[in-house]
N, C-alpha and C. Protein backbone atom coordinates (compact mmCIF):
# COMPACT_ATOMS: atom_id res chain seq x y z
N UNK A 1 0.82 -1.20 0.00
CA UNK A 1 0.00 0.00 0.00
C UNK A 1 0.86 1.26 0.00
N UNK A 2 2.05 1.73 0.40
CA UNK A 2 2.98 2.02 0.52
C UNK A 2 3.34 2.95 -1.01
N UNK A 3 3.34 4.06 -1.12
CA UNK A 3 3.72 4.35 -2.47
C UNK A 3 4.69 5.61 -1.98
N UNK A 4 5.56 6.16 -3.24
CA UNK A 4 7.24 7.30 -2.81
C UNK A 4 6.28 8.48 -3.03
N UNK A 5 7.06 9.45 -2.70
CA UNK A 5 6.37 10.83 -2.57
C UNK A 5 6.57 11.36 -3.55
N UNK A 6 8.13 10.90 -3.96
CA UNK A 6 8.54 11.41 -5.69
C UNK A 6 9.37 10.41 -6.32
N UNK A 7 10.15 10.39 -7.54
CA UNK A 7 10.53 9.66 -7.84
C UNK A 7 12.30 9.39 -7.32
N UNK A 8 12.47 9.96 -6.05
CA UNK A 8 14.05 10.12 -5.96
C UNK A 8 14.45 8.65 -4.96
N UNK A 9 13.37 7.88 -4.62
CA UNK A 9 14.04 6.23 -3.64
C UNK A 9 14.60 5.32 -4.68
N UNK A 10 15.43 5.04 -4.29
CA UNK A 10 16.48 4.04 -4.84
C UNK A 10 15.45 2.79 -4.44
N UNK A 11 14.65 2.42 -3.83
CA UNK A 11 14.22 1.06 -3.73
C UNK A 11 14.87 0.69 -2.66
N UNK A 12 16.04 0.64 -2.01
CA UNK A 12 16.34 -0.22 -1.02
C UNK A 12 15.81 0.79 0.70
N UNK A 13 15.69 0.51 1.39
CA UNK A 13 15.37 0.52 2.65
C UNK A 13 16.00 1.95 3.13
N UNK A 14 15.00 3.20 3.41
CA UNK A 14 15.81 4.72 3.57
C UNK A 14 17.02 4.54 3.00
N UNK A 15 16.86 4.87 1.85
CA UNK A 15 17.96 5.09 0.56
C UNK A 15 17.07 5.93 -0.73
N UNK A 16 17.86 6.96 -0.52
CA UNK A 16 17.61 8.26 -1.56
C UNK A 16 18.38 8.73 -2.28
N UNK A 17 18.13 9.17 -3.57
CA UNK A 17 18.84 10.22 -4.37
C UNK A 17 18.97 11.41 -4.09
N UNK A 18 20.11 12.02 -3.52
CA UNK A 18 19.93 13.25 -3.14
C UNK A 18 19.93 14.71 -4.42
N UNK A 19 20.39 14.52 -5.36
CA UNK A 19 20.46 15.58 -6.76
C UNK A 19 18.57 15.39 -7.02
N UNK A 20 18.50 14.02 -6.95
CA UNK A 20 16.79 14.28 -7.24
C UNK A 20 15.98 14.91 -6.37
N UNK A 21 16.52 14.76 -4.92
CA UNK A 21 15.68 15.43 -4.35
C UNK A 21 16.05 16.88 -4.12
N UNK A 22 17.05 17.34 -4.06
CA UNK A 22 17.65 18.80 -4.59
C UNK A 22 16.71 19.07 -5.74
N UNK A 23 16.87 18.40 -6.75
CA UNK A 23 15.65 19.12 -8.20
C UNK A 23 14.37 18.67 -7.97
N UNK A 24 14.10 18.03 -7.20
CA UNK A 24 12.54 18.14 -6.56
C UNK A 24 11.64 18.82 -5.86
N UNK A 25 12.92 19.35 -4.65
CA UNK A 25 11.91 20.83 -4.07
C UNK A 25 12.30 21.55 -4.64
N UNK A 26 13.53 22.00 -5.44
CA UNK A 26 13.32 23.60 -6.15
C UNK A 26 12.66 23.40 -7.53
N UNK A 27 11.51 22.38 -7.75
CA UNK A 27 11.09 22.72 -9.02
C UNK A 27 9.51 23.50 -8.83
N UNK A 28 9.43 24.12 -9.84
CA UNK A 28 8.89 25.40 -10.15
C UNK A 28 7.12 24.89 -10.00
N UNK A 29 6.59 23.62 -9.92
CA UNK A 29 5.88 23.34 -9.53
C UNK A 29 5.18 22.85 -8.03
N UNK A 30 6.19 23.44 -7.44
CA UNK A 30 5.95 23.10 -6.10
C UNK A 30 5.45 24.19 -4.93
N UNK A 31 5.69 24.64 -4.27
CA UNK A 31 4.92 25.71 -3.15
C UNK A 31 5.60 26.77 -3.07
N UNK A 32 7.00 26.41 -2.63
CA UNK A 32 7.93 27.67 -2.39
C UNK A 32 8.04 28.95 -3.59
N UNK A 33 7.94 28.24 -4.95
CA UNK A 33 7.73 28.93 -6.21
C UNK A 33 6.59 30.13 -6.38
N UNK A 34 5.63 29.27 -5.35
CA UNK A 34 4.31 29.99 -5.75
C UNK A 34 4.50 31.12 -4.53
N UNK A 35 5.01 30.57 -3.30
CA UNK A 35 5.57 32.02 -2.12
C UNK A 35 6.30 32.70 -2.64
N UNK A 36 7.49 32.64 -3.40
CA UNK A 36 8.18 33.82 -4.24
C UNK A 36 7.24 34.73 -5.64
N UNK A 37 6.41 34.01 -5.71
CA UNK A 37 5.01 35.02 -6.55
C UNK A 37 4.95 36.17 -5.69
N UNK A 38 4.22 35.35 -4.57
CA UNK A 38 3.25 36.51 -3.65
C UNK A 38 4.04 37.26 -3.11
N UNK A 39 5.52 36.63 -2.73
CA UNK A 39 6.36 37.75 -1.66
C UNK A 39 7.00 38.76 -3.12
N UNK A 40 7.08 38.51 -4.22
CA UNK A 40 7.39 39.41 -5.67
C UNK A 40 6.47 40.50 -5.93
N UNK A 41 5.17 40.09 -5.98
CA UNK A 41 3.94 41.09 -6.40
C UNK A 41 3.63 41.65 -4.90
N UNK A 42 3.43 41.20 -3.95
CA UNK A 42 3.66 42.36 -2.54
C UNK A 42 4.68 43.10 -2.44
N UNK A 43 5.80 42.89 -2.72
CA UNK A 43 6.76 43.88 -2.50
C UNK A 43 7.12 44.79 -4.01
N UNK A 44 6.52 44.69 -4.82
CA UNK A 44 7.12 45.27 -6.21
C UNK A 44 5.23 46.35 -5.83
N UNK A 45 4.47 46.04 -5.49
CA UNK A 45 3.35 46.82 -5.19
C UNK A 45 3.72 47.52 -3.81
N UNK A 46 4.08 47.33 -2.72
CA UNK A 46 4.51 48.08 -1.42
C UNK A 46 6.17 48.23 -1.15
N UNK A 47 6.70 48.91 -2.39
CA UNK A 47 8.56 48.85 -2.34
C UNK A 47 8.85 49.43 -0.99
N UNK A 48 8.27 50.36 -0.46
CA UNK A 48 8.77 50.85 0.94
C UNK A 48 8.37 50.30 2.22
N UNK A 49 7.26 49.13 2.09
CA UNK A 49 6.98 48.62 3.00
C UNK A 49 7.85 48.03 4.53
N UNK A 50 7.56 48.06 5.39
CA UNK A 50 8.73 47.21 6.37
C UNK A 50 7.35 46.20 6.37
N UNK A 51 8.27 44.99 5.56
CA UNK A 51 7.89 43.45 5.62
C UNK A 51 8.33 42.77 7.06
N UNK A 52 7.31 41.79 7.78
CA UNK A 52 7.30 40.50 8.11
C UNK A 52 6.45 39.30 7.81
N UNK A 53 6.96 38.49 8.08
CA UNK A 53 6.32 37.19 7.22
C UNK A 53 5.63 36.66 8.42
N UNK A 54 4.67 35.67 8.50
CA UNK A 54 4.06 34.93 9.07
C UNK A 54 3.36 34.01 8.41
N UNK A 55 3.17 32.69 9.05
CA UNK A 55 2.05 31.81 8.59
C UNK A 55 2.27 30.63 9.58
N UNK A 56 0.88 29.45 9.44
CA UNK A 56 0.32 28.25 10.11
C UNK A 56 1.14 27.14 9.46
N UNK A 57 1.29 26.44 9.73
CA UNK A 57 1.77 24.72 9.15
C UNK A 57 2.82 25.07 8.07
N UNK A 58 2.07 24.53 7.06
CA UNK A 58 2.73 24.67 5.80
C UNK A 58 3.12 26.60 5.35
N UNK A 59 1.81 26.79 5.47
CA UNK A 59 2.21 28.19 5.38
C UNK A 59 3.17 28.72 6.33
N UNK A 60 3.70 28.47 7.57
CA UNK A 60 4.82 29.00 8.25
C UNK A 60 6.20 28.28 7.52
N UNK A 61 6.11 26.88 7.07
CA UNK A 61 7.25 27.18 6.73
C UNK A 61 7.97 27.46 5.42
N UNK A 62 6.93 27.83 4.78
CA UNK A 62 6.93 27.99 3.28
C UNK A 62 7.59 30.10 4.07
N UNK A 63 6.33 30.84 4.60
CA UNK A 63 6.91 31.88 5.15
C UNK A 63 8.32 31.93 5.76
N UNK A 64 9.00 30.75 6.32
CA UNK A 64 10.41 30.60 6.54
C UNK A 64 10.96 30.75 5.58
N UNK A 65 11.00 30.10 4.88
CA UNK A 65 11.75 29.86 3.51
C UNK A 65 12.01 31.03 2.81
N UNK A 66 11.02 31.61 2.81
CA UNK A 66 10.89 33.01 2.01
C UNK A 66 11.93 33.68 2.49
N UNK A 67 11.33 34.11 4.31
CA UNK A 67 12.27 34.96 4.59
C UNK A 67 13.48 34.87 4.93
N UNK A 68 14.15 33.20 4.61
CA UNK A 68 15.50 33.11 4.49
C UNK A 68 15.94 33.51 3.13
N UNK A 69 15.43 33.15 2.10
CA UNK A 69 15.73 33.75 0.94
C UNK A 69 16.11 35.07 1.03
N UNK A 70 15.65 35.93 1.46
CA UNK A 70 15.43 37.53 1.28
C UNK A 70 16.10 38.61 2.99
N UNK A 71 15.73 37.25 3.56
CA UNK A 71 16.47 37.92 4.98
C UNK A 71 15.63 38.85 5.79
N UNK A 72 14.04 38.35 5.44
CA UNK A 72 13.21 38.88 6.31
C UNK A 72 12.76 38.15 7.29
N UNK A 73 12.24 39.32 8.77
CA UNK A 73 11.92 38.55 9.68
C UNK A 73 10.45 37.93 9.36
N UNK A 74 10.59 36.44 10.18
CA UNK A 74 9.00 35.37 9.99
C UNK A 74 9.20 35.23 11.19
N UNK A 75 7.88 35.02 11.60
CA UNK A 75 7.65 34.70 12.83
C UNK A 75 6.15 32.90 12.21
N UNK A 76 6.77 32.08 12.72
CA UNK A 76 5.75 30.49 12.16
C UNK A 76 4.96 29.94 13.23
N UNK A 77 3.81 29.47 13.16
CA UNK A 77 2.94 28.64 14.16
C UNK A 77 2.44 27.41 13.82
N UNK A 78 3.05 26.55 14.77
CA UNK A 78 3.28 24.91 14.17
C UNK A 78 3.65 24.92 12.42
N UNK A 79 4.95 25.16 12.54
CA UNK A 79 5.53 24.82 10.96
C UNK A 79 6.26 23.91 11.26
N UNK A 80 6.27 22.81 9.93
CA UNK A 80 6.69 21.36 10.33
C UNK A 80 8.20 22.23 9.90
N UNK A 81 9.43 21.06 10.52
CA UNK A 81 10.52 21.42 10.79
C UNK A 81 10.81 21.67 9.29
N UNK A 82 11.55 22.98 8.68
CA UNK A 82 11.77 23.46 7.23
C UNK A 82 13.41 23.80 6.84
N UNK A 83 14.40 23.10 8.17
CA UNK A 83 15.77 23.32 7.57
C UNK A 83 16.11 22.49 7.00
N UNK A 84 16.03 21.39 6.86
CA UNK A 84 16.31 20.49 5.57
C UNK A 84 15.94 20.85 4.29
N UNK A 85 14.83 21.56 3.84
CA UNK A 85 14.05 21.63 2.82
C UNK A 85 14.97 22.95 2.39
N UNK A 86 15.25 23.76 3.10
CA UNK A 86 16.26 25.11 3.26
C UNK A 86 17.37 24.75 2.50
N UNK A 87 18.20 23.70 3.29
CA UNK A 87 19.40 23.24 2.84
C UNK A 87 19.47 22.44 1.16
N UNK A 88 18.20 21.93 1.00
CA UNK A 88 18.68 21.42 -0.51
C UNK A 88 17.86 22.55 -1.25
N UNK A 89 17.35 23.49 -0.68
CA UNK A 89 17.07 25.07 -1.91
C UNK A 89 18.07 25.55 -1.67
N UNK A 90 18.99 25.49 -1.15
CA UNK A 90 20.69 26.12 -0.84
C UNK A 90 20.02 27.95 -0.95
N UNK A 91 19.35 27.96 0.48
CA UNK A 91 19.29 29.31 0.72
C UNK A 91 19.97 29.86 1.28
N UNK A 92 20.20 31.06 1.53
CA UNK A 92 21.59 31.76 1.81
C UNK A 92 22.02 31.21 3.57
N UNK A 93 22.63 30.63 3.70
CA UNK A 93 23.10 31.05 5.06
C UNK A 93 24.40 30.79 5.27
N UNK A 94 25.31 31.84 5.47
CA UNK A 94 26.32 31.67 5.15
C UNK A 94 27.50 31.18 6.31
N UNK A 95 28.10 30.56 6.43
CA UNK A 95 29.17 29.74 7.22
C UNK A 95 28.67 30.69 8.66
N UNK A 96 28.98 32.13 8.77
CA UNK A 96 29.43 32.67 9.62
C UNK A 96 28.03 33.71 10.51
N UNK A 97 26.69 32.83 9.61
CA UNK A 97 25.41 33.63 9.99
C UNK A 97 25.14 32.18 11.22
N UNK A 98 25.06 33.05 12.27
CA UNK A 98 24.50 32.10 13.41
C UNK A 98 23.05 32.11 13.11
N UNK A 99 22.53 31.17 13.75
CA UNK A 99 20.69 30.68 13.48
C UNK A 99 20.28 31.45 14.62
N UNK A 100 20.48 32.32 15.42
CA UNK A 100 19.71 33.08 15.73
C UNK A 100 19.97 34.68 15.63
N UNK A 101 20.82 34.72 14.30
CA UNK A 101 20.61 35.95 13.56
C UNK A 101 19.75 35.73 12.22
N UNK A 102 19.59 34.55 11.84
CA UNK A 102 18.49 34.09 10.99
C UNK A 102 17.06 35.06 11.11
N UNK A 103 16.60 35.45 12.01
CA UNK A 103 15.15 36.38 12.11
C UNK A 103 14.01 35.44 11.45
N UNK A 104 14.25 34.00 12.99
CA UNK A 104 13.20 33.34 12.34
C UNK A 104 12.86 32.58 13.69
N UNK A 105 11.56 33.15 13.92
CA UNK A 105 11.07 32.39 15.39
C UNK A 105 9.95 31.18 15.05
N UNK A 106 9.97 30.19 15.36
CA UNK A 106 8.57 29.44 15.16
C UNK A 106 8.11 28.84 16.39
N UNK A 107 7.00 29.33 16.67
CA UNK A 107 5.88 29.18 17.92
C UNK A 107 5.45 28.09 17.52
N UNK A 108 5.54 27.01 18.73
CA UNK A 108 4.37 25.69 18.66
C UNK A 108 4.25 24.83 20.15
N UNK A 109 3.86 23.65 20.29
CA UNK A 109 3.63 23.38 21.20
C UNK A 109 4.02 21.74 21.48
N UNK A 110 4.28 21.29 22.80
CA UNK A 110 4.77 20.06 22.78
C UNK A 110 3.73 18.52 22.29
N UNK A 111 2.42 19.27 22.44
CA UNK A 111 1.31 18.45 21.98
C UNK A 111 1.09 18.00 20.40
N UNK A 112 2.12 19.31 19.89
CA UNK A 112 1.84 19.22 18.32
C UNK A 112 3.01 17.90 17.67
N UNK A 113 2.42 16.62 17.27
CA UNK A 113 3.71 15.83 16.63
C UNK A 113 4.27 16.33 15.16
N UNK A 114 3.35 17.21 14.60
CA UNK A 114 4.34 17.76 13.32
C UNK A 114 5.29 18.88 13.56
N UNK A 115 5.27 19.81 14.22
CA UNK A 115 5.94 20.86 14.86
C UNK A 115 6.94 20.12 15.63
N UNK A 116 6.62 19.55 16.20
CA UNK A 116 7.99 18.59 17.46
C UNK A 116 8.73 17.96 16.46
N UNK A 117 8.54 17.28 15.10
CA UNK A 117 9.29 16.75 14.21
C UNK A 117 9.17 14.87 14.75
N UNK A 118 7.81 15.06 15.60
CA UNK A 118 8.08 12.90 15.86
C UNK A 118 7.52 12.69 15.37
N UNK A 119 6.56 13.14 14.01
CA UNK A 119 5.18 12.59 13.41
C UNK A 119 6.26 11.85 11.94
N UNK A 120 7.04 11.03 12.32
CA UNK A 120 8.19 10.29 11.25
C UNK A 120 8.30 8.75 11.23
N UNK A 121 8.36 7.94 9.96
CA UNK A 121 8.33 6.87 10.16
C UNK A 121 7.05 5.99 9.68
N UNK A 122 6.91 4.83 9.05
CA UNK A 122 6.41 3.85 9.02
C UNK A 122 5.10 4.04 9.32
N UNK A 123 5.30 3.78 11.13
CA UNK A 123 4.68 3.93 12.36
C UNK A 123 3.64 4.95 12.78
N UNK A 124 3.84 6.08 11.76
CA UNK A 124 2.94 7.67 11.95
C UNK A 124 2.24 7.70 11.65
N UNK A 125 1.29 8.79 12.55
CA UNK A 125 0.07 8.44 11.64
C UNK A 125 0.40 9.91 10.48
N UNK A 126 1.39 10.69 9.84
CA UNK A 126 1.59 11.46 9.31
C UNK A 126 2.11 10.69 7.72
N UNK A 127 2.46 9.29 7.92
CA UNK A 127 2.94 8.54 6.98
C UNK A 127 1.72 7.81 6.52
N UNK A 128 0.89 7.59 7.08
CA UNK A 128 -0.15 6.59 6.65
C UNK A 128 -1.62 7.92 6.10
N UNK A 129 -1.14 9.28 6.16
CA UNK A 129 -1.84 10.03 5.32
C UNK A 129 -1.63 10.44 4.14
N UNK A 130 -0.31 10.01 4.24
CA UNK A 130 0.60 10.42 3.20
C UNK A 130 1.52 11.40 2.72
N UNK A 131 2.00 11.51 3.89
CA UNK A 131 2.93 12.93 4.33
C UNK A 131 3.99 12.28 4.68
N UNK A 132 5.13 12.54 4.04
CA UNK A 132 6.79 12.44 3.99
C UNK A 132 7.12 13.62 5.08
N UNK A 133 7.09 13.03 6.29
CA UNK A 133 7.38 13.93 7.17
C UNK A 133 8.54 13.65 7.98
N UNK A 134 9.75 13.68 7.30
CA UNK A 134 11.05 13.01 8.12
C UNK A 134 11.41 14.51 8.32
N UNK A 135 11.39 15.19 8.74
CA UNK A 135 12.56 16.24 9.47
C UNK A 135 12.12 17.08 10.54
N UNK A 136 13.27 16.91 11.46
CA UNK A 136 12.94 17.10 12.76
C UNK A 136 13.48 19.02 13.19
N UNK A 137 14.28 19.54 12.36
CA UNK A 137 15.23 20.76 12.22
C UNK A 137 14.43 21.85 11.81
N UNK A 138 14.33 22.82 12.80
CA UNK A 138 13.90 24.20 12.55
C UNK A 138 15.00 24.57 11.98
N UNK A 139 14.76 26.17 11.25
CA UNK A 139 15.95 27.24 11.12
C UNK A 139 15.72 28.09 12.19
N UNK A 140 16.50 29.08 12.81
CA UNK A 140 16.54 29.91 13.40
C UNK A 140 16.12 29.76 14.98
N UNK A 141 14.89 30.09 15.58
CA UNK A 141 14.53 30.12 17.23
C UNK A 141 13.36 29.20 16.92
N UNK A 142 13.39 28.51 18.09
CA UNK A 142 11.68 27.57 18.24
C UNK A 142 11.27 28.12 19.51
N UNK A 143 10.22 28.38 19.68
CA UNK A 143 9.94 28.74 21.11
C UNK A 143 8.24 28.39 21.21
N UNK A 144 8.46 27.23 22.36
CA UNK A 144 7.84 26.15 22.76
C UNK A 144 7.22 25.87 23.96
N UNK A 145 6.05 26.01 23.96
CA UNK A 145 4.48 26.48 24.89
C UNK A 145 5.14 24.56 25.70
N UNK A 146 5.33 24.43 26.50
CA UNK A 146 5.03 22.82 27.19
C UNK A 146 3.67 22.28 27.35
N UNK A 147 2.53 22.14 26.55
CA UNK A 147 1.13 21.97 26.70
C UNK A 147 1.02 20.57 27.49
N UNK A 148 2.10 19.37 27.12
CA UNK A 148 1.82 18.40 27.76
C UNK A 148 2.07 18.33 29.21
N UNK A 149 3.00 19.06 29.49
CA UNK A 149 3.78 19.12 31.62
C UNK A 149 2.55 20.12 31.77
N UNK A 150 2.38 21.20 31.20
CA UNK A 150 1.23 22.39 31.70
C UNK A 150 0.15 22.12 32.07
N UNK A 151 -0.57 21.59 31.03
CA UNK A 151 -1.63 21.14 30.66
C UNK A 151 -2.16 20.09 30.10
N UNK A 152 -1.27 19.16 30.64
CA UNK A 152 -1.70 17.64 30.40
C UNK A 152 -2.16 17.59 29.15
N UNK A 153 -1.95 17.49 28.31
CA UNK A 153 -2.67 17.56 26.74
C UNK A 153 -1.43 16.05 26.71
N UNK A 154 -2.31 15.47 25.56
CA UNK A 154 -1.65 14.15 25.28
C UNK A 154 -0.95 14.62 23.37
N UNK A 155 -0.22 14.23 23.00
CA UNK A 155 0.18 14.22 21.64
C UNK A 155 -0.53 13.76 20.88
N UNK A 156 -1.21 14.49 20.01
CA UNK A 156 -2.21 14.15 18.49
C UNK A 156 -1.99 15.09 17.38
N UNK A 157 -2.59 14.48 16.25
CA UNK A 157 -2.28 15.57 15.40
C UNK A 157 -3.62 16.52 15.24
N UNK A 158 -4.93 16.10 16.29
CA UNK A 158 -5.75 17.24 16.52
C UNK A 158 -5.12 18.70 17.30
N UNK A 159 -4.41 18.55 17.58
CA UNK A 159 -3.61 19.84 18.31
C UNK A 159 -2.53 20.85 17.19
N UNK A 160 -2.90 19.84 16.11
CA UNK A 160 -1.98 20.67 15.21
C UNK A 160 -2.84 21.82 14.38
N UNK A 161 -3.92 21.82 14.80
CA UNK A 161 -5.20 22.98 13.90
C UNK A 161 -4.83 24.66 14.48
N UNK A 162 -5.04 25.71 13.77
CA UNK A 162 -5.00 26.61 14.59
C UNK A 162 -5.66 27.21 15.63
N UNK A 163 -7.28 26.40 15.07
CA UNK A 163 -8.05 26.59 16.61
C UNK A 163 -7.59 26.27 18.06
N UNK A 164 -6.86 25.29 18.19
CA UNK A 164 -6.21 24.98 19.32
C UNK A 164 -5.18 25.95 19.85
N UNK A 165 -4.45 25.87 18.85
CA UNK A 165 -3.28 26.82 19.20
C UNK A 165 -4.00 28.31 19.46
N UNK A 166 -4.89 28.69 18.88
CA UNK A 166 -5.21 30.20 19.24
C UNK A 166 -5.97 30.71 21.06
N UNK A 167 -6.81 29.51 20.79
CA UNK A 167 -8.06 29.63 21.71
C UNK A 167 -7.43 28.69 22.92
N UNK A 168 -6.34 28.15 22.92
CA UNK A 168 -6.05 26.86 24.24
C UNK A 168 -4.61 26.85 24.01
N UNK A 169 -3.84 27.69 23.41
CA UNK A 169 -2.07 27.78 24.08
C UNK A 169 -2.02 29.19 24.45
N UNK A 170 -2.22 30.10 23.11
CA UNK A 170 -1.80 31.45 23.00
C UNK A 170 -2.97 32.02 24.43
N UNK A 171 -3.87 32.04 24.42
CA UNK A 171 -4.48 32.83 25.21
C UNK A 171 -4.76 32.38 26.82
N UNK A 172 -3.57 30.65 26.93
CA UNK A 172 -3.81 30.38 28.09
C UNK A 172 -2.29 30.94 29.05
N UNK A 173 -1.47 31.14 28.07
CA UNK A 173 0.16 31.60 28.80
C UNK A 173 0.07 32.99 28.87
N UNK A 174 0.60 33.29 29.62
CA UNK A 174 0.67 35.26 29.62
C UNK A 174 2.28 35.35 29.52
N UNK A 175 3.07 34.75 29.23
CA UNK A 175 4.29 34.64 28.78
C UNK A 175 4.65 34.18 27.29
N UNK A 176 5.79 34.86 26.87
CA UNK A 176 6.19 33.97 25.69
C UNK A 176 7.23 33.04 26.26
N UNK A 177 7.23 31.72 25.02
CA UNK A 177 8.20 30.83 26.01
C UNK A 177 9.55 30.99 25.85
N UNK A 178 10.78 30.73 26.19
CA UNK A 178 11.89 30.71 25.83
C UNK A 178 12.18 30.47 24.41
N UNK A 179 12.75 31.38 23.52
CA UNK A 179 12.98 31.41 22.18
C UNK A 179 14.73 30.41 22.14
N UNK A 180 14.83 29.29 22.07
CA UNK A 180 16.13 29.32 21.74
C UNK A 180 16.65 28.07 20.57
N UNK A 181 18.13 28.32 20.12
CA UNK A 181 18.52 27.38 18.86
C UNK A 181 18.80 26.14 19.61
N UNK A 182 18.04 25.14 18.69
CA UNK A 182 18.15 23.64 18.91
C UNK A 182 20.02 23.31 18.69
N UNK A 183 20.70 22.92 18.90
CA UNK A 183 22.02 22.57 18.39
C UNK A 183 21.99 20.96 18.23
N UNK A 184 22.51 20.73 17.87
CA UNK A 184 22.78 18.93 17.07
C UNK A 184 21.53 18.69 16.90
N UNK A 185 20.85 19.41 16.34
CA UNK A 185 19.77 18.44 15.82
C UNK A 185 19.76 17.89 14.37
N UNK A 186 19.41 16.80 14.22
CA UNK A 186 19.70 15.74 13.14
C UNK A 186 18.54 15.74 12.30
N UNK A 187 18.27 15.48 10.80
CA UNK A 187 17.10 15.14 10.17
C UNK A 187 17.86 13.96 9.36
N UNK A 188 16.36 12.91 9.19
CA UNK A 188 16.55 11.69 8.29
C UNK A 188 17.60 11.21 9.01
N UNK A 189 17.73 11.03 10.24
CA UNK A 189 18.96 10.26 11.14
C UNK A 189 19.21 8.39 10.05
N UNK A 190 17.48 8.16 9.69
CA UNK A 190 18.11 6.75 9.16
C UNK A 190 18.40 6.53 8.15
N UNK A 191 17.89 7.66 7.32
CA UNK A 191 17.90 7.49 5.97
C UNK A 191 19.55 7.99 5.07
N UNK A 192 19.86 7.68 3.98
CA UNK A 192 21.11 7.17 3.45
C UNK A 192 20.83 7.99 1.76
N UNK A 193 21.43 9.27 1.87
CA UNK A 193 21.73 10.07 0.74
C UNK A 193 22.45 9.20 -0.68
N UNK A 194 22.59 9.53 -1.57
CA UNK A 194 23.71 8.58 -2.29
C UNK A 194 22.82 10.01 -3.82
N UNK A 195 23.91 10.03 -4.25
CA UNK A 195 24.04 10.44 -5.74
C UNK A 195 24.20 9.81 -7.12
């Protein structure tokens, strides 16, 4: 039942083409393409504007992406982890730019398994919807509500909606949480690149 997301698996067991999957997310049919539309025609219509980016899920980290491209601040809410996807669009970050001069915060919560990066594997229920959801790596700051020690909330991917997050994280903390960079964090720990 089991089918690839694209055509870049070699067939054997987490084993990938990595050039295919490099020309897989930067092709012109995919999302990020269509965020460099909107962030093109907003800013060529508001040239003096002071831009920030924002967005939910996909839309936060598609809004990451952007504003690593361009070097604007995003601020994301539950965006599944988007530095891998970063790294094979080879967006700018250069040797000597630390990730929390990046100007990139993403808000989420410990209840959320796509935001936490464990909704991976076989085993998920993020895989059995059909979502290639192996990466666990923010860019820049994560800063992370504890809903499960707080508020006993159990891990689902009903917690990943924004109704939750608006009406039962944001308006239950009167704090923001600690903004800080993950260090060694790993994506596709099992899986096996090859060219």
């Amino acid at each position: 039942m089991w089918s690839t997301v694209c055509d870049c698996y070699t067939g054997d067991t987490y084993k990938c083409n990595l050039t295919c999957l490099e020309n897989e997310v930067a092709s012109e049919s995919h999302y990020y393409h269509t965020a460099l539309d909107i962030y093109y025609n907003v800013t060529t219509r508001y040239p003096n504007a002071t831009m920030w980016l924002t967005g939910h899920s996909l839309g936060g980290s598609l809004a990451s992406l952007v504003g690593l491209t361009f070097g604007v601040p995003t601020v994301t809410y539950e965006a599944p982890p988007e530095r891998m996807a970063s790294q094979r669009l080879h967006l700018p970050t250069p040797p000597a730019l630390k990730p929390e001069d990046m100007l990139i915060w993403h808000f989420g919560h410990t209840a959320d398994p796509i935001y936490m990066g464990i909704c991976t594997g076989p085993s998920s229920p993020c895989w059995y919807a059909g979502y290639a959801m192996e990466s666990t790596c923010h860019t820049g700051f994560e800063c992370v509500y504890d809903t499960v020690t707080d508020l006993g909330w159990r891990v689902s991917l009903t917690n990943h909606r924004i109704k939750p997050v608006v009406n039962d994280v944001l308006s239950r903390y009167n704090n923001t949480p600690n903004c800080t960079v993950v260090q060694d964090c790993v994506d596709c720990y099992q899986w096996n690149f090859v060219d």
